[in-house]
Protein backbone atom coordinates (compact mmCIF):
# COMPACT_ATOMS: atom_id res chain seq x y z
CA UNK A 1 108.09 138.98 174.19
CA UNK A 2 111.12 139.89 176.50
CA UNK A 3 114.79 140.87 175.14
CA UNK A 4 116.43 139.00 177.64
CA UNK A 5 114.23 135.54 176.95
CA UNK A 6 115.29 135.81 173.22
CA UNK A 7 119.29 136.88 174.07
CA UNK A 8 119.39 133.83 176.29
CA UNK A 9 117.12 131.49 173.54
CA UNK A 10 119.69 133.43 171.25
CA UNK A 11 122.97 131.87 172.87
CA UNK A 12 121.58 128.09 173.73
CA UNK A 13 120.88 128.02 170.58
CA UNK A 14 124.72 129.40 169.39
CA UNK A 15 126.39 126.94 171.42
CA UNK A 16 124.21 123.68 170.01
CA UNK A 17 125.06 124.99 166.90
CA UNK A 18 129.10 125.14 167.67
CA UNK A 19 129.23 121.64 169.07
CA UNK A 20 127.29 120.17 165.64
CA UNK A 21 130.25 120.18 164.11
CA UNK A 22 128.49 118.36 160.32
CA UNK A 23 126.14 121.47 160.67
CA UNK A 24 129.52 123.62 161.34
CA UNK A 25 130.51 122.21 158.46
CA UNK A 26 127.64 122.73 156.36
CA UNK A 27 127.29 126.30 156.86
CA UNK A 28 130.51 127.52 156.62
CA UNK A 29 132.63 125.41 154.29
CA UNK A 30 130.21 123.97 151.89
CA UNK A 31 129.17 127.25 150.32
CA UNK A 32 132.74 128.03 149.29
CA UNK A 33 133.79 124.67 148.17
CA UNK A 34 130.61 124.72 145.94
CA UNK A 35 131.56 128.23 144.58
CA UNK A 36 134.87 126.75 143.93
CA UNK A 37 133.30 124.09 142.01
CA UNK A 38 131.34 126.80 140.13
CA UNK A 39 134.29 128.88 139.04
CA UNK A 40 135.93 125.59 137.85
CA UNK A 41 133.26 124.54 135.52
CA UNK A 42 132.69 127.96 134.01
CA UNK A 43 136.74 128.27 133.89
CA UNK A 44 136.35 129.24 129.94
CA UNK A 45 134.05 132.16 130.67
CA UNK A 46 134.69 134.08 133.74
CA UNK A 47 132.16 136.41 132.95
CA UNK A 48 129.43 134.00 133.31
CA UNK A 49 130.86 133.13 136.96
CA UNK A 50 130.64 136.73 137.86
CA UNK A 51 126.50 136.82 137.01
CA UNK A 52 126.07 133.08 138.43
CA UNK A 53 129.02 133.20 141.26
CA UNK A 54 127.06 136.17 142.64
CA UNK A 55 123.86 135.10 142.71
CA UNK A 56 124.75 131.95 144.15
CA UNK A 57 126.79 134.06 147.12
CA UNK A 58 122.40 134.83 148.24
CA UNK A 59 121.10 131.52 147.28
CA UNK A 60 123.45 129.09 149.08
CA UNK A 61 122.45 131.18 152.40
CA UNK A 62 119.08 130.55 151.71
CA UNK A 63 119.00 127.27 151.00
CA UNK A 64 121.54 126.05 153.93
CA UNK A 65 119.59 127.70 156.46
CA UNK A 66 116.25 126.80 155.32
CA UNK A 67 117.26 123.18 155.98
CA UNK A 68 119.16 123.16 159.03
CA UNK A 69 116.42 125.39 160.67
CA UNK A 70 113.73 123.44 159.38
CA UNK A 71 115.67 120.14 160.63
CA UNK A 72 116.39 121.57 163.91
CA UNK A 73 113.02 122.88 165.30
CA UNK A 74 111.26 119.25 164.47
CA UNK A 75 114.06 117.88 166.62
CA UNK A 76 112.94 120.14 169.46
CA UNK A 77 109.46 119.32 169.00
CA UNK A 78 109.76 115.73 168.79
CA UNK A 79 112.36 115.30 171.91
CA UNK A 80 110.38 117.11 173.68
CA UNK A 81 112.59 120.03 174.19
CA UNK A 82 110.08 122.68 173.26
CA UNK A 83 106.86 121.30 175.32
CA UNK A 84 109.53 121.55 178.30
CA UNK A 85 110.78 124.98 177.10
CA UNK A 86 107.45 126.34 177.00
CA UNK A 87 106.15 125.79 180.50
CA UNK A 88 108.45 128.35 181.43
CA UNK A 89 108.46 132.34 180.35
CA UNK A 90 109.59 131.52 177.11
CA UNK A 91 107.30 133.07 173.84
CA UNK A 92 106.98 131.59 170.71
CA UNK A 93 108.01 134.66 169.76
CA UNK A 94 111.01 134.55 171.97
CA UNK A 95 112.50 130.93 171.09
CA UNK A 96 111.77 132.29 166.93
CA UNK A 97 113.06 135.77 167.26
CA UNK A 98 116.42 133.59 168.63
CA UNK A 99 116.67 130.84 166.48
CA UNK A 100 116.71 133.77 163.71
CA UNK A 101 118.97 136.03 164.81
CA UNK A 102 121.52 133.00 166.26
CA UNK A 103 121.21 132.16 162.49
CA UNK A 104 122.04 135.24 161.25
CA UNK A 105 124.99 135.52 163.12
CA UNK A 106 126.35 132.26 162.00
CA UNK A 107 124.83 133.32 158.19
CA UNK A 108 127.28 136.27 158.79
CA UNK A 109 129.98 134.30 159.40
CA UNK A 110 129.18 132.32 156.10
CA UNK A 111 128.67 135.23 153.90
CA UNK A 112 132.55 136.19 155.02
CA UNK A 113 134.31 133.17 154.58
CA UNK A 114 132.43 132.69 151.11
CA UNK A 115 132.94 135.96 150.04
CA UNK A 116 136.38 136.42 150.72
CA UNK A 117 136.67 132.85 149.11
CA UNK A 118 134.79 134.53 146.18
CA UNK A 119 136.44 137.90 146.19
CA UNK A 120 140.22 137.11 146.67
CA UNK A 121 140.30 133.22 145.16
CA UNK A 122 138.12 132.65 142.31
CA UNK A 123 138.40 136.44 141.14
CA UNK A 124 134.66 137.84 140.96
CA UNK A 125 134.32 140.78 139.87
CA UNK A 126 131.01 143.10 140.93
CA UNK A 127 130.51 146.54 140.36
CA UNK A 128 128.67 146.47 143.51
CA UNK A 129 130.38 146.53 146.80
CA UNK A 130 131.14 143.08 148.50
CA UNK A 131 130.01 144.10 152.04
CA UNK A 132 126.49 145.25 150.08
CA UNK A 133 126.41 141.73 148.77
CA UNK A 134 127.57 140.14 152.46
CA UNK A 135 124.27 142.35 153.76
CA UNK A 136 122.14 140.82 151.16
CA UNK A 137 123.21 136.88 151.67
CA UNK A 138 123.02 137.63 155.83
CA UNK A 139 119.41 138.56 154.43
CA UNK A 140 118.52 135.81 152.24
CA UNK A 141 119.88 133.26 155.13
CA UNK A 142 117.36 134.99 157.86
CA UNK A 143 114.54 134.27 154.99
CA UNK A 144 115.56 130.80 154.99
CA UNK A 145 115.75 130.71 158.64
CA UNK A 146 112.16 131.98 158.88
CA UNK A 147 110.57 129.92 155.95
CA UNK A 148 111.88 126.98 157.38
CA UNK A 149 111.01 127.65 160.86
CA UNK A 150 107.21 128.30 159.43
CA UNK A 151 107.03 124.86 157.41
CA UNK A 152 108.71 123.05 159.84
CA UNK A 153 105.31 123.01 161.79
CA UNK A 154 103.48 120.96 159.31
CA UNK A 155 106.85 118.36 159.05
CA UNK A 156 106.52 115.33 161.34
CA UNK A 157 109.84 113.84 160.98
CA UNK A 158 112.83 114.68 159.94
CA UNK A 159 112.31 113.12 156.36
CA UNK A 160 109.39 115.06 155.66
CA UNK A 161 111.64 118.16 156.94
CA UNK A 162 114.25 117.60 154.18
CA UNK A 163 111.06 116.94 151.62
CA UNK A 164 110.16 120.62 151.94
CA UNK A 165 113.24 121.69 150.21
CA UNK A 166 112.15 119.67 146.29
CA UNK A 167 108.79 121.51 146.97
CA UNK A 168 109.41 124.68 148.33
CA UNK A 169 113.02 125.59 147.39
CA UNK A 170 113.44 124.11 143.71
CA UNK A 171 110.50 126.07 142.12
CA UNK A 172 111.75 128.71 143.31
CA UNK A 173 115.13 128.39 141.53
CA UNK A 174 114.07 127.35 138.56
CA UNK A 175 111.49 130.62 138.07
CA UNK A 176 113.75 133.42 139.88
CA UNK A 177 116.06 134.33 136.74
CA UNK A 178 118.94 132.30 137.85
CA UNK A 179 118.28 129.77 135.01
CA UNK A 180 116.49 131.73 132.44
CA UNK A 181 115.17 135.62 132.13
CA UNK A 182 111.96 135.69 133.79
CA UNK A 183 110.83 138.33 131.01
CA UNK A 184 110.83 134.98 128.14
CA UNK A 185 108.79 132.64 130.43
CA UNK A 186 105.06 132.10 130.15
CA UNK A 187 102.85 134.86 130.86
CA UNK A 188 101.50 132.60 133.75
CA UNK A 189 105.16 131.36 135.43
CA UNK A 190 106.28 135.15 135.53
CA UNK A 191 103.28 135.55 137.77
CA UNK A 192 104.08 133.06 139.74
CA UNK A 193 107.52 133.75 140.23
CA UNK A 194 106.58 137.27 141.09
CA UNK A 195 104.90 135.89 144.71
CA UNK A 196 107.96 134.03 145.46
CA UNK A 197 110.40 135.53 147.55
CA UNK A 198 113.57 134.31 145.97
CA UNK A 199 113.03 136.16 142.84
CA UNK A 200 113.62 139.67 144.62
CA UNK A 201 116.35 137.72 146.50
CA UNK A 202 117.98 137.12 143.10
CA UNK A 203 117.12 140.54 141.69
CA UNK A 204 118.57 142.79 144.51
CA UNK A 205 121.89 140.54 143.70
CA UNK A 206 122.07 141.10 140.48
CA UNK A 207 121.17 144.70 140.79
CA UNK A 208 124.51 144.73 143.53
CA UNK A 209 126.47 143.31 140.49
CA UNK A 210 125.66 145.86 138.29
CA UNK A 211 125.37 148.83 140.08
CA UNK A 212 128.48 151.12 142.03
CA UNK A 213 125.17 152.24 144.15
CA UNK A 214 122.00 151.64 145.93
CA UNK A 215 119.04 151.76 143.20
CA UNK A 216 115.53 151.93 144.38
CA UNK A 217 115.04 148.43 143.13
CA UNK A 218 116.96 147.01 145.23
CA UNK A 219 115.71 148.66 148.07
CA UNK A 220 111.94 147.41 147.03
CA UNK A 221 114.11 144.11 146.38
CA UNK A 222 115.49 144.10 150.30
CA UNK A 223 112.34 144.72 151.98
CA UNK A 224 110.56 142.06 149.95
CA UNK A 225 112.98 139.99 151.48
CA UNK A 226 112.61 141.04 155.18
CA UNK A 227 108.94 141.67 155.07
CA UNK A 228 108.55 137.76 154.29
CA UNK A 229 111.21 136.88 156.16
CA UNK A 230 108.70 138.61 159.12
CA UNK A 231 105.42 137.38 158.34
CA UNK A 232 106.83 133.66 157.99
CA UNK A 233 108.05 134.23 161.39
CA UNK A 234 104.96 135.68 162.50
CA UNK A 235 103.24 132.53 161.27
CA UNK A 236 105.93 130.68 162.41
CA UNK A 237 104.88 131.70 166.01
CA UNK A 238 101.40 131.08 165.24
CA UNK A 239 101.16 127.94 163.82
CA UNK A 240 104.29 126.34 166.42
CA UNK A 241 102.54 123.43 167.92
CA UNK A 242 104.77 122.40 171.54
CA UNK A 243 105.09 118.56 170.08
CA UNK A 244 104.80 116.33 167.29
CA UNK A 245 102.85 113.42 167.83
């Protein structure tokens, strides 16, 4: 792995991004018109916004960068961008490592325009402190980055890209908490929410909205959340094949 491959990987990537302006679009505005949307339809109960406003703050991350990552690796392997990139220097390692941290840059960017969007707008109210919360969506949207990077090697079109996200994304809503306390589930669905990364996603969240301070939760939450957003990039590396046939 070199520092200057994955800086350089780092900014080709940044500047496809800029000129895509629909994926533009759906990483920075569609999060906060969707929160607006949110605090409209729970406009009787605030309080309810501020639990599910908050969580969703993490989630949208997740899920917007699991698909456009996902998306945009099969579209190097099938034009044939990565069997030319790889010829050269470049690491697996090197073209991940970039794609994530290009990501997370542009998930920072997200996290600011939704939470200020949030924050001044739609009046959440945390006890936590927003730029806590801004860390922990940055967070979530590098594990999305890095999930979808990994399952985007067993995709061979673009279709069954996008067919990842019913199978891979929606169980993991329904059994984080978001929906319904994962303590009043079957003894068998708390287990398996338990080895799904969201779920500490969601729990360091809610433990921001609750909590003036860092609790040790939340740190076990956070490096839940980076140590799979690692290994799936480790994988990620291991399992990149240079085409699809």
């Amino acid at each position: 792995m070199s520092i200057r491959i994955t800086a350089a990987t780092t900014a080709r990537i940044l500047r496809q991004l800029v000129t895509d302006r629909r994926t533009v679009a759906l990483i920075l505005l569609v999060p906060a018109l969707l929160l607006t949307l949110l605090r409209h339809v729970m406009d009787s109960d605030p309080a309810v916004f501020d639990r599910v406003g908050l969580v969703m703050l993490g989630v949208f991350p997740f899920i917007s960068m699991f698909l456009v990552t996902s998306v945009a690796m099969l579209r190097e392997r099938t034009g044939g961008t990565l069997e030319r990139m790889l010829t050269t220097p470049l690491n697996k390692l090197d073209l991940l490592l970039g794609y994530g941290i290009a990501f997370a840059v542009a998930a920072g960017v997200q996290a600011a325009i939704a939470a200020t969007v949030a924050y001044r707008l739609l009046g959440l109210d945390t006890a936590g402190s927003p730029w806590l919360i801004g860390a922990l969506a940055v967070a979530n949207a590098v594990l999305g980055v890095a999930v979808g990077l990994f399952l985007s090697a067993f995709a061979t079109s673009e279709f069954q890209a996008v067919q990842f996200m019913p199978a891979v994304v929606l169980p993991q809503l329904l059994l984080c908490g978001l929906i319904w306390p994962r303590d009043e589930m079957a003894g068998w669905l708390q287990g398996a929410s338990e080895v799904m990364p969201l779920t500490y996603a969601v729990e360091a969240l809610t433990e921001v909205g609750a909590n003036t301070g860092m609790t040790r939760t939340l740190w076990v939450d956070l490096a839940v959340v980076l140590g799979v957003a690692l290994l799936a990039l480790v994988l990620g590396a291991a399992t990149l094949r240079r085409r699809t046939d």
